[in-house]
PDB file of N, CA and C in Angstrom:
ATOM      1  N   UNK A   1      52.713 118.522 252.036  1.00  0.00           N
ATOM      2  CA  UNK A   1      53.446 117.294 251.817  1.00  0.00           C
ATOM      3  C   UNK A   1      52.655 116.315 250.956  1.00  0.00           C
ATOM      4  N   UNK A   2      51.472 116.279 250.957  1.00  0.00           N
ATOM      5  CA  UNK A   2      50.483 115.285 250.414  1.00  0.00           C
ATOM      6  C   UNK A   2      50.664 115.738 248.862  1.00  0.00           C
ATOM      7  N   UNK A   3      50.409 117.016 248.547  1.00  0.00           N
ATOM      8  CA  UNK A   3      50.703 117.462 246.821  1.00  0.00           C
ATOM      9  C   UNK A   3      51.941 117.003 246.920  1.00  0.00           C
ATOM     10  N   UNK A   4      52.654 116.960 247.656  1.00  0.00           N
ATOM     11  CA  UNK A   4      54.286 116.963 246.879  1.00  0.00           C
ATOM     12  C   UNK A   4      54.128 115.577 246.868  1.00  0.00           C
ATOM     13  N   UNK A   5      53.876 114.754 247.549  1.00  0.00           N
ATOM     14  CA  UNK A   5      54.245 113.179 246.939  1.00  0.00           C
ATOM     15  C   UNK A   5      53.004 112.855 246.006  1.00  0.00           C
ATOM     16  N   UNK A   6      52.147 113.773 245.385  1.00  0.00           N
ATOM     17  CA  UNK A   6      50.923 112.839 244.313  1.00  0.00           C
ATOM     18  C   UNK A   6      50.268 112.122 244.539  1.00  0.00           C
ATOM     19  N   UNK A   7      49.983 112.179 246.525  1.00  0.00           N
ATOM     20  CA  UNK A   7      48.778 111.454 246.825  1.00  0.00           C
ATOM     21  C   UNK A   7      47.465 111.849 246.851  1.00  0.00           C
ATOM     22  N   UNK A   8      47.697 112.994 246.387  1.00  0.00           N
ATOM     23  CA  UNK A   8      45.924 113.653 246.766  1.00  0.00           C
ATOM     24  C   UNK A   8      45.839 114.874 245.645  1.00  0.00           C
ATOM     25  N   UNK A   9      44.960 114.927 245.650  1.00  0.00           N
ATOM     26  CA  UNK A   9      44.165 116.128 244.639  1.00  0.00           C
ATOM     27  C   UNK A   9      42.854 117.485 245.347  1.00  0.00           C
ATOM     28  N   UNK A  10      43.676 118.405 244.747  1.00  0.00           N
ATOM     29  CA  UNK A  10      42.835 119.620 245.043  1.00  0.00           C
ATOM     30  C   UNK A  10      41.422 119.173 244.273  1.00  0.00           C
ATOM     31  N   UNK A  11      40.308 119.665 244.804  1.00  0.00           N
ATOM     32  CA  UNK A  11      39.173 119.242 244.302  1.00  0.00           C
ATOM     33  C   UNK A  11      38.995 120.758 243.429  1.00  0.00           C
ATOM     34  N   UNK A  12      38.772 122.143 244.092  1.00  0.00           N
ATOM     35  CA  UNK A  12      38.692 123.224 243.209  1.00  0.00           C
ATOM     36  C   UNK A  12      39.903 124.215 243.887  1.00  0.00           C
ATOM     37  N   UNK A  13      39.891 125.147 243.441  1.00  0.00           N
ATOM     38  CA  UNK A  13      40.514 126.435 243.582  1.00  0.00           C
ATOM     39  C   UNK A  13      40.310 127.080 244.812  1.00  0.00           C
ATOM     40  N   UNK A  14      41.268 127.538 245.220  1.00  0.00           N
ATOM     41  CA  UNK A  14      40.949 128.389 246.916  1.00  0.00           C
ATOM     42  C   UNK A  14      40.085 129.006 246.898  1.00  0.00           C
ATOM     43  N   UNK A  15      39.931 129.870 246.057  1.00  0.00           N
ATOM     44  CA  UNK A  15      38.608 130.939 245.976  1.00  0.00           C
ATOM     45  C   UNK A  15      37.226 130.498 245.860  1.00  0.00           C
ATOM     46  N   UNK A  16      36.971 129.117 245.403  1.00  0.00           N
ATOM     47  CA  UNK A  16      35.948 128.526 245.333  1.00  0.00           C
ATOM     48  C   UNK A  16      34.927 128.238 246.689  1.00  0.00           C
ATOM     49  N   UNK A  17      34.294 128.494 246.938  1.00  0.00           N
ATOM     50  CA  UNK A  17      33.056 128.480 248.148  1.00  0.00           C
ATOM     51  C   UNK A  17      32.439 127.460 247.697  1.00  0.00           C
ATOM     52  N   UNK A  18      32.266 126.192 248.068  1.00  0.00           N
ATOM     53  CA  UNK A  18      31.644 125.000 247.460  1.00  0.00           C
ATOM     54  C   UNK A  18      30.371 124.587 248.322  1.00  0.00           C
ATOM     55  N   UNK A  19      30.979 124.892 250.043  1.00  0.00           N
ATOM     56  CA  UNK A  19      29.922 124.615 250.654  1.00  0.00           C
ATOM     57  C   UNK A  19      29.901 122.740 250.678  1.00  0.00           C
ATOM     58  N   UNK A  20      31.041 122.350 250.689  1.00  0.00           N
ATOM     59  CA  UNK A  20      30.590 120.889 251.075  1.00  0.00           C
ATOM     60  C   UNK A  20      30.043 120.554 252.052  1.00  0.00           C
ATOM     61  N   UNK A  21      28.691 119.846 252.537  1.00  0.00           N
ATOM     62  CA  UNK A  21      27.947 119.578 253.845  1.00  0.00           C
ATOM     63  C   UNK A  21      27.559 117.838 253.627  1.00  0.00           C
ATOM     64  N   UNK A  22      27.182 117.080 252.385  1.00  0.00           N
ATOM     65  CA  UNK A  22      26.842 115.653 252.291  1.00  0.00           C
ATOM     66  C   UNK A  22      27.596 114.809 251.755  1.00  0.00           C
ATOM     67  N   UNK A  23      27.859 114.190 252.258  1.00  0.00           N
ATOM     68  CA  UNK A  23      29.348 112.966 252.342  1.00  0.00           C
ATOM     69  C   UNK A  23      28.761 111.800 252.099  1.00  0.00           C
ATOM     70  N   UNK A  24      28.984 110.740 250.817  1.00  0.00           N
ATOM     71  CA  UNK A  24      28.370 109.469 251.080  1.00  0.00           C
ATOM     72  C   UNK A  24      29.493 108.461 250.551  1.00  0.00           C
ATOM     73  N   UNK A  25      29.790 107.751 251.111  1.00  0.00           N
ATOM     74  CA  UNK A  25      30.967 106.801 250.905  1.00  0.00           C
ATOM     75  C   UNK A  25      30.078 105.160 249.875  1.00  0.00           C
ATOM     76  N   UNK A  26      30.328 105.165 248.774  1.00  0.00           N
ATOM     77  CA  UNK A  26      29.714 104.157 247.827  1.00  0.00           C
ATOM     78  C   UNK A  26      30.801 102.571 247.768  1.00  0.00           C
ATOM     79  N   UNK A  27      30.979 101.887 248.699  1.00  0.00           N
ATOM     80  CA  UNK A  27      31.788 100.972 248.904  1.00  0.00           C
ATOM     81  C   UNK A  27      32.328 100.058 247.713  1.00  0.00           C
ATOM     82  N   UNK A  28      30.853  99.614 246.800  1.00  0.00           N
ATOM     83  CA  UNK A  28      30.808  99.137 246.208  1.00  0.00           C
ATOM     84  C   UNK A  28      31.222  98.995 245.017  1.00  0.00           C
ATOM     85  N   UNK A  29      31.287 100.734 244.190  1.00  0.00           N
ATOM     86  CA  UNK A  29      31.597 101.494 243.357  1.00  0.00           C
ATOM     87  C   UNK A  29      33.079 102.174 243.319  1.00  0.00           C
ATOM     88  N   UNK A  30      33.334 101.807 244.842  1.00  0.00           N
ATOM     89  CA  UNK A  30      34.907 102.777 245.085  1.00  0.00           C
ATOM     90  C   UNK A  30      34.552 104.395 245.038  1.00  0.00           C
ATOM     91  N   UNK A  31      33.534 105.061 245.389  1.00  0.00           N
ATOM     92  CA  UNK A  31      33.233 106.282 245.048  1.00  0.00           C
ATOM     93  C   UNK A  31      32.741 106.997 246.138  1.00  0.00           C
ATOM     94  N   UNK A  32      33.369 108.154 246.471  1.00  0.00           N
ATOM     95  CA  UNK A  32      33.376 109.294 247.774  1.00  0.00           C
ATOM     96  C   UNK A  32      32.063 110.284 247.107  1.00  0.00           C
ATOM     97  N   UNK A  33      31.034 110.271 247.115  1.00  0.00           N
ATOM     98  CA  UNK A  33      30.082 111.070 246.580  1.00  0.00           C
ATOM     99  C   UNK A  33      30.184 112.505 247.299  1.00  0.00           C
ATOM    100  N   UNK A  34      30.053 113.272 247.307  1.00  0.00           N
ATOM    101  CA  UNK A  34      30.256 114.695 248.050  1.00  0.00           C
ATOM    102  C   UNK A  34      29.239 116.052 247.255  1.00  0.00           C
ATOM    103  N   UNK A  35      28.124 116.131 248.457  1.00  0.00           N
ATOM    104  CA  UNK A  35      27.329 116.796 247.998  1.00  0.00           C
ATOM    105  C   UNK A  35      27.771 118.758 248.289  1.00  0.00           C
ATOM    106  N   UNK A  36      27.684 119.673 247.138  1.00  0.00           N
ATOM    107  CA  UNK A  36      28.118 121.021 247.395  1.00  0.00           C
ATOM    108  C   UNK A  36      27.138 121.594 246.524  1.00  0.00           C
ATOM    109  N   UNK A  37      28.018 122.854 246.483  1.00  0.00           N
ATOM    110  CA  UNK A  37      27.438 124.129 246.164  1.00  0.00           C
ATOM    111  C   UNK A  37      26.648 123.717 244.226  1.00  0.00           C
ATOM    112  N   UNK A  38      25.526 123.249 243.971  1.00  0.00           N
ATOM    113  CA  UNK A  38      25.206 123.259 242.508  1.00  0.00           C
ATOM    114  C   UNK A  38      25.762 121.866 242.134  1.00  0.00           C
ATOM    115  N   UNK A  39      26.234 121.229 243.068  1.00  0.00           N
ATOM    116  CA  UNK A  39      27.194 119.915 242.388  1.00  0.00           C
ATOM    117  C   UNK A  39      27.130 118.656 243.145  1.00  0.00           C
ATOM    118  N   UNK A  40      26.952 117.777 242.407  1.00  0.00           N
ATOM    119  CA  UNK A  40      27.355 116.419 243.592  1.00  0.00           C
ATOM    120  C   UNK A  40      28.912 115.966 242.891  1.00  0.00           C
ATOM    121  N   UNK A  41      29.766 115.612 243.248  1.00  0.00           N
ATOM    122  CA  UNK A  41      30.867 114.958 243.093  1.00  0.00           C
ATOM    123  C   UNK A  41      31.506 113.587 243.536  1.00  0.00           C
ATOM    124  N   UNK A  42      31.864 113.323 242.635  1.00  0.00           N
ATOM    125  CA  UNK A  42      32.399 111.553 242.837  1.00  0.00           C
ATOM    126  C   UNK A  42      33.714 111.512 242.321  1.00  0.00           C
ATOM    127  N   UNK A  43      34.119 111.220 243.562  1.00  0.00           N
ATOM    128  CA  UNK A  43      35.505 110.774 243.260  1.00  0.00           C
ATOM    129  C   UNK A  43      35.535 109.598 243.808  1.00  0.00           C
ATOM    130  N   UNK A  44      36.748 109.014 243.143  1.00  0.00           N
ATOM    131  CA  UNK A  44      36.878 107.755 242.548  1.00  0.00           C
ATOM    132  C   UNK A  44      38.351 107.422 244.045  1.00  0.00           C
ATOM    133  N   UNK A  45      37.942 106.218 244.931  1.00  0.00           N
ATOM    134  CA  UNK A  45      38.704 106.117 246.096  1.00  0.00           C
ATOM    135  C   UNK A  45      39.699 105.338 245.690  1.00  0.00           C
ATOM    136  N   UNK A  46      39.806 104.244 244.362  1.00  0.00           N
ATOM    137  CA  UNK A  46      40.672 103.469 243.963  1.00  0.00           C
ATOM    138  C   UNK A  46      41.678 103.969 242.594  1.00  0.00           C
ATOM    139  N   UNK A  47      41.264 105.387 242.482  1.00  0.00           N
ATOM    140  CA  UNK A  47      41.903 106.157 241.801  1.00  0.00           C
ATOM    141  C   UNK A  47      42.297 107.336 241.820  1.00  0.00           C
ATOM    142  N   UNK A  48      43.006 107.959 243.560  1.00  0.00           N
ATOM    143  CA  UNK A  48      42.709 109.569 243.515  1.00  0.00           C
ATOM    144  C   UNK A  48      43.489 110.518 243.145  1.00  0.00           C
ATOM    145  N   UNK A  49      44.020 110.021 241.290  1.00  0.00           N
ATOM    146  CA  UNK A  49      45.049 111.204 240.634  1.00  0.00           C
ATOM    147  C   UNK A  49      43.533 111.106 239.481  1.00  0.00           C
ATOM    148  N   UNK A  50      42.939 110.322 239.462  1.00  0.00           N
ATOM    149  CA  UNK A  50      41.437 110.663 238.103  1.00  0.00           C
ATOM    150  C   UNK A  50      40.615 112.174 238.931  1.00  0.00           C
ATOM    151  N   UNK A  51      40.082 112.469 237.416  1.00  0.00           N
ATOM    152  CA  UNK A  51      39.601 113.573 237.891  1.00  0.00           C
ATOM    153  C   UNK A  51      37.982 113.180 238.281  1.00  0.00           C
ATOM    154  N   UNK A  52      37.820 113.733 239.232  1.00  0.00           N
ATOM    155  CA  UNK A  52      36.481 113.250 239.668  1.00  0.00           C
ATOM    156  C   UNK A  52      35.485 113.945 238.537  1.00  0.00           C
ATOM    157  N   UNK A  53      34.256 112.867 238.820  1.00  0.00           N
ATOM    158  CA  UNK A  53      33.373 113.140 238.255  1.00  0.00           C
ATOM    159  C   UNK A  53      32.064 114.051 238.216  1.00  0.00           C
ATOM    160  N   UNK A  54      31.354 115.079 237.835  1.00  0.00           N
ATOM    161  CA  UNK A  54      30.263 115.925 238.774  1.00  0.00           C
ATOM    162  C   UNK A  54      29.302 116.127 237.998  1.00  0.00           C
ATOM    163  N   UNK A  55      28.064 116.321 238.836  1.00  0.00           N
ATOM    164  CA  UNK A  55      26.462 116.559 238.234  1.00  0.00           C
ATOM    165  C   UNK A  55      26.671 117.932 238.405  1.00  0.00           C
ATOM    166  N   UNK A  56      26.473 118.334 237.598  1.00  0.00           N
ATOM    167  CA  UNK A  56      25.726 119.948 237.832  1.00  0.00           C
ATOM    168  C   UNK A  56      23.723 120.178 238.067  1.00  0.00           C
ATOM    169  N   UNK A  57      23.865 120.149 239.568  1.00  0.00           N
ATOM    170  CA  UNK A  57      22.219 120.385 239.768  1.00  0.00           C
ATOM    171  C   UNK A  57      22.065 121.492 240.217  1.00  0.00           C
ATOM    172  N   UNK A  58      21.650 122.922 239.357  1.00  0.00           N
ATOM    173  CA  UNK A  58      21.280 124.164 239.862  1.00  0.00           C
ATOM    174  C   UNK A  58      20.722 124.442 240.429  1.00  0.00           C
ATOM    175  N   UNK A  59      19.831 125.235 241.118  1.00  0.00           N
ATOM    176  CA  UNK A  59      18.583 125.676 241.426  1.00  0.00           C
ATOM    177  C   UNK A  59      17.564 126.161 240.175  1.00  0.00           C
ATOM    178  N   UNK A  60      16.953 126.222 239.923  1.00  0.00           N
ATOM    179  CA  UNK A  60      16.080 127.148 238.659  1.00  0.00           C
ATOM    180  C   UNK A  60      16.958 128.252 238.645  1.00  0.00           C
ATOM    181  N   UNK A  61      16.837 128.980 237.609  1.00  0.00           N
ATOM    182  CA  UNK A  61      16.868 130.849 237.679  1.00  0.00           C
ATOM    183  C   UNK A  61      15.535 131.322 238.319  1.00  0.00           C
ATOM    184  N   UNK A  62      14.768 131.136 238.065  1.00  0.00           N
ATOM    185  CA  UNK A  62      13.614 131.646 238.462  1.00  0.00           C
ATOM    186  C   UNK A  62      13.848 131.924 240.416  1.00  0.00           C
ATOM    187  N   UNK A  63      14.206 130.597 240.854  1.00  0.00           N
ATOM    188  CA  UNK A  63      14.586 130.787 242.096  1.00  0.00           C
ATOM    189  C   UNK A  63      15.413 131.376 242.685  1.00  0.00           C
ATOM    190  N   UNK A  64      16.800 131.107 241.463  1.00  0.00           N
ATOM    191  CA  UNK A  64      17.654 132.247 241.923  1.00  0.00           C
ATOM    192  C   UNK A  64      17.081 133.559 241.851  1.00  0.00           C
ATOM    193  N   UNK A  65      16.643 134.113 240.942  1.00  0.00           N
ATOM    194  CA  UNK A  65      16.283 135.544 240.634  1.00  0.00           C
ATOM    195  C   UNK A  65      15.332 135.394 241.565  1.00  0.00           C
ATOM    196  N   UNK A  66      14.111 135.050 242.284  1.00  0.00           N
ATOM    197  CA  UNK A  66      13.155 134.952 243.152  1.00  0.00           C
ATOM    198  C   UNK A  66      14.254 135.633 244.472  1.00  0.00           C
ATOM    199  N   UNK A  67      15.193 134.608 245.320  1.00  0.00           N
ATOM    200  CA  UNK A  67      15.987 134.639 245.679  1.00  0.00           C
ATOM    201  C   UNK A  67      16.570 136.013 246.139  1.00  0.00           C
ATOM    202  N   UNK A  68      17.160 136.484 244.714  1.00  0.00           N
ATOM    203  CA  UNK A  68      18.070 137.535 244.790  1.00  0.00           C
ATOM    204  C   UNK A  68      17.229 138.803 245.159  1.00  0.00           C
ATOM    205  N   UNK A  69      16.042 138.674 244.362  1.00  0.00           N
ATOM    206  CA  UNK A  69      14.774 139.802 244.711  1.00  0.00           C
ATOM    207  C   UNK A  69      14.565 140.084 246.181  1.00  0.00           C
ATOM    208  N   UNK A  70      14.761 138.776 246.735  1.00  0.00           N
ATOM    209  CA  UNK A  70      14.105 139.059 248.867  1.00  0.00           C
ATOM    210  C   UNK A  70      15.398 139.636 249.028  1.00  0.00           C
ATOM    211  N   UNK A  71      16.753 140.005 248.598  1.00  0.00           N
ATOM    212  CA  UNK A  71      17.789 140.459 249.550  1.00  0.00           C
ATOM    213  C   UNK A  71      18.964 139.542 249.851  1.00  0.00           C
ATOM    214  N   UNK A  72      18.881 138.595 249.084  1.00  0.00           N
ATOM    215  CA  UNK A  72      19.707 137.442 249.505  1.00  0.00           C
ATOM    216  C   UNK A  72      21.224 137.450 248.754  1.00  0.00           C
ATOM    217  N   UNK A  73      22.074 137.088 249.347  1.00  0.00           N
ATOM    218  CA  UNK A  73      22.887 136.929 248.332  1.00  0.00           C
ATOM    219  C   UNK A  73      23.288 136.101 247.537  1.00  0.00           C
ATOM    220  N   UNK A  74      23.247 136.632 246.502  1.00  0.00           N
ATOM    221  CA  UNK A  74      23.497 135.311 245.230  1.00  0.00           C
ATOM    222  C   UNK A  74      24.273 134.757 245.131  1.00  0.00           C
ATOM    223  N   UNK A  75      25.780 134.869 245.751  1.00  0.00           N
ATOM    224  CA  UNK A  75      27.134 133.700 245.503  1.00  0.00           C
ATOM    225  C   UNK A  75      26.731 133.147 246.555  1.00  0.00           C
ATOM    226  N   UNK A  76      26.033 133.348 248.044  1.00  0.00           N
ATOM    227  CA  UNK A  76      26.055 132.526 248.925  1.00  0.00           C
ATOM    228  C   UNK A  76      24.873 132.388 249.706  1.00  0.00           C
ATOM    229  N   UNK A  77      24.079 132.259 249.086  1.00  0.00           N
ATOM    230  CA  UNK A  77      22.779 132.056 249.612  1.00  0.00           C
ATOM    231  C   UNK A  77      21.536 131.975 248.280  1.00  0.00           C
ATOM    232  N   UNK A  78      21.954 131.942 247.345  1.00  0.00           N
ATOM    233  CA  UNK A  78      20.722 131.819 246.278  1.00  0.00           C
ATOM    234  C   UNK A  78      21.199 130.441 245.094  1.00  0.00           C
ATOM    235  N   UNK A  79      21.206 129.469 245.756  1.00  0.00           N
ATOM    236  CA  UNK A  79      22.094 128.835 245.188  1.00  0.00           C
ATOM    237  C   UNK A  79      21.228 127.227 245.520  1.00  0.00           C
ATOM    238  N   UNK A  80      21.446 126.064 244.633  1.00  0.00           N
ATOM    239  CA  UNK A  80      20.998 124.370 245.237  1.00  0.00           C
ATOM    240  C   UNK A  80      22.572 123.878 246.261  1.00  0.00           C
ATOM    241  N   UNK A  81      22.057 123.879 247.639  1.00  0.00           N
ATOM    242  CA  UNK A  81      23.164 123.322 248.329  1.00  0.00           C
ATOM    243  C   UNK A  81      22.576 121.716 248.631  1.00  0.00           C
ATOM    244  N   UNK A  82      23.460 120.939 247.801  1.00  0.00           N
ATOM    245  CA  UNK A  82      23.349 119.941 248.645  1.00  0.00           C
ATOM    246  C   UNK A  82      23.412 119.142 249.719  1.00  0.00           C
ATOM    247  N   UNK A  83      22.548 119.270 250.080  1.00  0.00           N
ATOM    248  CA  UNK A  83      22.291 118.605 251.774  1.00  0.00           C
ATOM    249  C   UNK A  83      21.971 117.117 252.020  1.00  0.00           C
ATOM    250  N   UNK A  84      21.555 116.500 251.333  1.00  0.00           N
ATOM    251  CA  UNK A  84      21.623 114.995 252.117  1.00  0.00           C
ATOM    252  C   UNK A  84      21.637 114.356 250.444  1.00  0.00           C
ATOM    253  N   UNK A  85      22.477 113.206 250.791  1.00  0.00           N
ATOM    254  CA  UNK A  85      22.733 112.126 249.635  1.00  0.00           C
ATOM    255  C   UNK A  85      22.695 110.538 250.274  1.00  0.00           C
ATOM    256  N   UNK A  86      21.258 109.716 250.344  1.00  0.00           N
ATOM    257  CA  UNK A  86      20.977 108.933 250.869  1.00  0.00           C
ATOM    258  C   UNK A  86      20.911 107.521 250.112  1.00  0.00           C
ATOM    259  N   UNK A  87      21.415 106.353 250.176  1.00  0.00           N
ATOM    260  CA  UNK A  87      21.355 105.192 249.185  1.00  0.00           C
ATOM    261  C   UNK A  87      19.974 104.976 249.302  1.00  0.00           C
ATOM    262  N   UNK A  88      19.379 104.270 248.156  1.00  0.00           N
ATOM    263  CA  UNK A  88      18.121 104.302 248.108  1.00  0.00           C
ATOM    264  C   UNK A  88      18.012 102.329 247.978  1.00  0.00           C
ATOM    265  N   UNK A  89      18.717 102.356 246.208  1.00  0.00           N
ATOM    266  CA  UNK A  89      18.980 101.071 246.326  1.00  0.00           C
ATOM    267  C   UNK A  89      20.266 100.315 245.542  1.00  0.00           C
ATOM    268  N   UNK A  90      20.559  99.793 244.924  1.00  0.00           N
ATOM    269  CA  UNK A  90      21.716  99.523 244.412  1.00  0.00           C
ATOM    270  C   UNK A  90      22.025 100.256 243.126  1.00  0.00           C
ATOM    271  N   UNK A  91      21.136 100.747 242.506  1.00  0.00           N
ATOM    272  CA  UNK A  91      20.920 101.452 241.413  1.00  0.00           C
ATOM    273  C   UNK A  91      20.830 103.024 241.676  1.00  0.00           C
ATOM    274  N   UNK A  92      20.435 103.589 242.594  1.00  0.00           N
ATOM    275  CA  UNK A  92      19.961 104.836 243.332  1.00  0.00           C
ATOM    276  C   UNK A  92      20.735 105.473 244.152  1.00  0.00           C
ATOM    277  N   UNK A  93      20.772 106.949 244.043  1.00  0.00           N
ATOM    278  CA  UNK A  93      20.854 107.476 245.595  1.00  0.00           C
ATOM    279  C   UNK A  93      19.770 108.514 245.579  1.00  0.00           C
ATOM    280  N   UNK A  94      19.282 108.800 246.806  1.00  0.00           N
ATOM    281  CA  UNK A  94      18.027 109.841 246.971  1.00  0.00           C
ATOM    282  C   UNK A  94      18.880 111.087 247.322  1.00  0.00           C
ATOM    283  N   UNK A  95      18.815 112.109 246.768  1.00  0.00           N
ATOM    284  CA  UNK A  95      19.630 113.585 246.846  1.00  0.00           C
ATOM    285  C   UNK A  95      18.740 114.431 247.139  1.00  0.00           C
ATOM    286  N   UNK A  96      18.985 115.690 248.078  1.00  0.00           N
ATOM    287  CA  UNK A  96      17.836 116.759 247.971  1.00  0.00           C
ATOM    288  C   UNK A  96      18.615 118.008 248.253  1.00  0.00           C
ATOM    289  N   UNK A  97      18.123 119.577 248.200  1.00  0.00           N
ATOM    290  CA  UNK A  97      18.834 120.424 248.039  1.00  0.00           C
ATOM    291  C   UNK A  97      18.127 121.430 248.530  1.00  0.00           C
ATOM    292  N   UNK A  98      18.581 122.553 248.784  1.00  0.00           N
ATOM    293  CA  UNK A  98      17.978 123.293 249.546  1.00  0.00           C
ATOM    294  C   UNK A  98      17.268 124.430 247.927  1.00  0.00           C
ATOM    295  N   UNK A  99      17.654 124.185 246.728  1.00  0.00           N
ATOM    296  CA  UNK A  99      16.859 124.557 246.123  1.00  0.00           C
ATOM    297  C   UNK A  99      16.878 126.417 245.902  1.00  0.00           C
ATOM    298  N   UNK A 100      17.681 126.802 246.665  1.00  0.00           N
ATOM    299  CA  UNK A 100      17.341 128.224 246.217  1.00  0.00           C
ATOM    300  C   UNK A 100      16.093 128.921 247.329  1.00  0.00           C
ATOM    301  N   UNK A 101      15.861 128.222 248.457  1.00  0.00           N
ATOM    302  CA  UNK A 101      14.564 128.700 248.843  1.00  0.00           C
ATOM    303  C   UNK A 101      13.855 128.073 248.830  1.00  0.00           C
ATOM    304  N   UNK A 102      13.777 126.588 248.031  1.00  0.00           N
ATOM    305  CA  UNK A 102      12.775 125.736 247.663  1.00  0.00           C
ATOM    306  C   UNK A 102      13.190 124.455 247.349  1.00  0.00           C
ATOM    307  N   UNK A 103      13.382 123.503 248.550  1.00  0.00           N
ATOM    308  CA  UNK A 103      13.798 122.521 248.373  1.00  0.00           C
ATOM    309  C   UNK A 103      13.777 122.028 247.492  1.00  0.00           C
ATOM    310  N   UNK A 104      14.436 120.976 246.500  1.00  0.00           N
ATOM    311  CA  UNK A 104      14.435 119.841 246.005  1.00  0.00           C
ATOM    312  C   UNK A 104      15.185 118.305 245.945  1.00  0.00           C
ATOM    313  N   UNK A 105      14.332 117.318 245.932  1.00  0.00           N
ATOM    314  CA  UNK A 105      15.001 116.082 246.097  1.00  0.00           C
ATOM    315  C   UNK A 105      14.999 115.770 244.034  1.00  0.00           C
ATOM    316  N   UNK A 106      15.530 114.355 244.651  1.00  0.00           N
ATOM    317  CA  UNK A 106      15.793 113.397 243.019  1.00  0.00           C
ATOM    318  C   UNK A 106      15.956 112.032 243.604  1.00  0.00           C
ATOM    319  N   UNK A 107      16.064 111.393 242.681  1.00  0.00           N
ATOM    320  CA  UNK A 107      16.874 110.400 242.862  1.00  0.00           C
ATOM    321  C   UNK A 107      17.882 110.236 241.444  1.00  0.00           C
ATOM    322  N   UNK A 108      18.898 109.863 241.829  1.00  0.00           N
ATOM    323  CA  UNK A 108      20.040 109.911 240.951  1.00  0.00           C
ATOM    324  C   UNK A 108      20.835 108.533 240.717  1.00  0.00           C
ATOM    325  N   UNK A 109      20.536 108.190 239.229  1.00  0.00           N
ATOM    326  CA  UNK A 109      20.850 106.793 239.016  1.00  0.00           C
ATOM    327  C   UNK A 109      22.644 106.319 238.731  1.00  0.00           C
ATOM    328  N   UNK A 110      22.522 105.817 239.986  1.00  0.00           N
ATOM    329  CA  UNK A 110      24.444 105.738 239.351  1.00  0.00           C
ATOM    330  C   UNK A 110      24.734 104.312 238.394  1.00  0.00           C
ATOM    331  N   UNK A 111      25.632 104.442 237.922  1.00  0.00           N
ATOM    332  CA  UNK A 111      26.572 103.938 236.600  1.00  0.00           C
ATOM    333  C   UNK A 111      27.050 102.981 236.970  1.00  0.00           C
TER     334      UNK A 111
END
């Protein structure tokens, strides 16, 4: 019912495994940040027929291929899952990822 009246938007494709786990609501900005599979995503809460916006943060190859070498599987387990997306400061959010095996954080300057 929600597609049929044009209130809401598919974010990807059924087949897509995204792995959404970090949720950060940006009040200020109007923006649903949503941390997944290789991606952070922002969508826009005062606009939800725009197409949201996304970082692409990989893991290395190196890690993936590291990764894939121990036995792991590569669509779902050799991959940067984003796991926590924390405000830092008005300019900031602190992001980190599971990296492939090897964590990594950032901080990520929003717009």
């Amino acid at each position: 019912d929600l597609l049929k009246s044009n209130s809401s938007r598919l974010l990807l494709a059924s087949g897509d495994r995204m792995d959404f786990q970090a949720l950060l609501v940006d009040e200020d900005r109007a923006w649903l940040m949503v941390g997944a599979k290789n991606h952070i995503f922002l969508l826009h809460l005062d606009h939800p027929n725009r197409e949201p916006e996304k970082i692409f943060w990989p893991a290395p190859r190196e890690q993936v291929e590291h990764c894939q070498l121990a036995g792991k599987n590569v669509e779902t387990e050799c991959a940067n899952f984003i796991r926590l997306l924390q405000p830092f400061n008005q300019s900031h959010v602190f992001a980190c990822g599971t990296g492939s095996y090897q964590p990594v954080c950032a901080f990520i300057q929003l717009g």
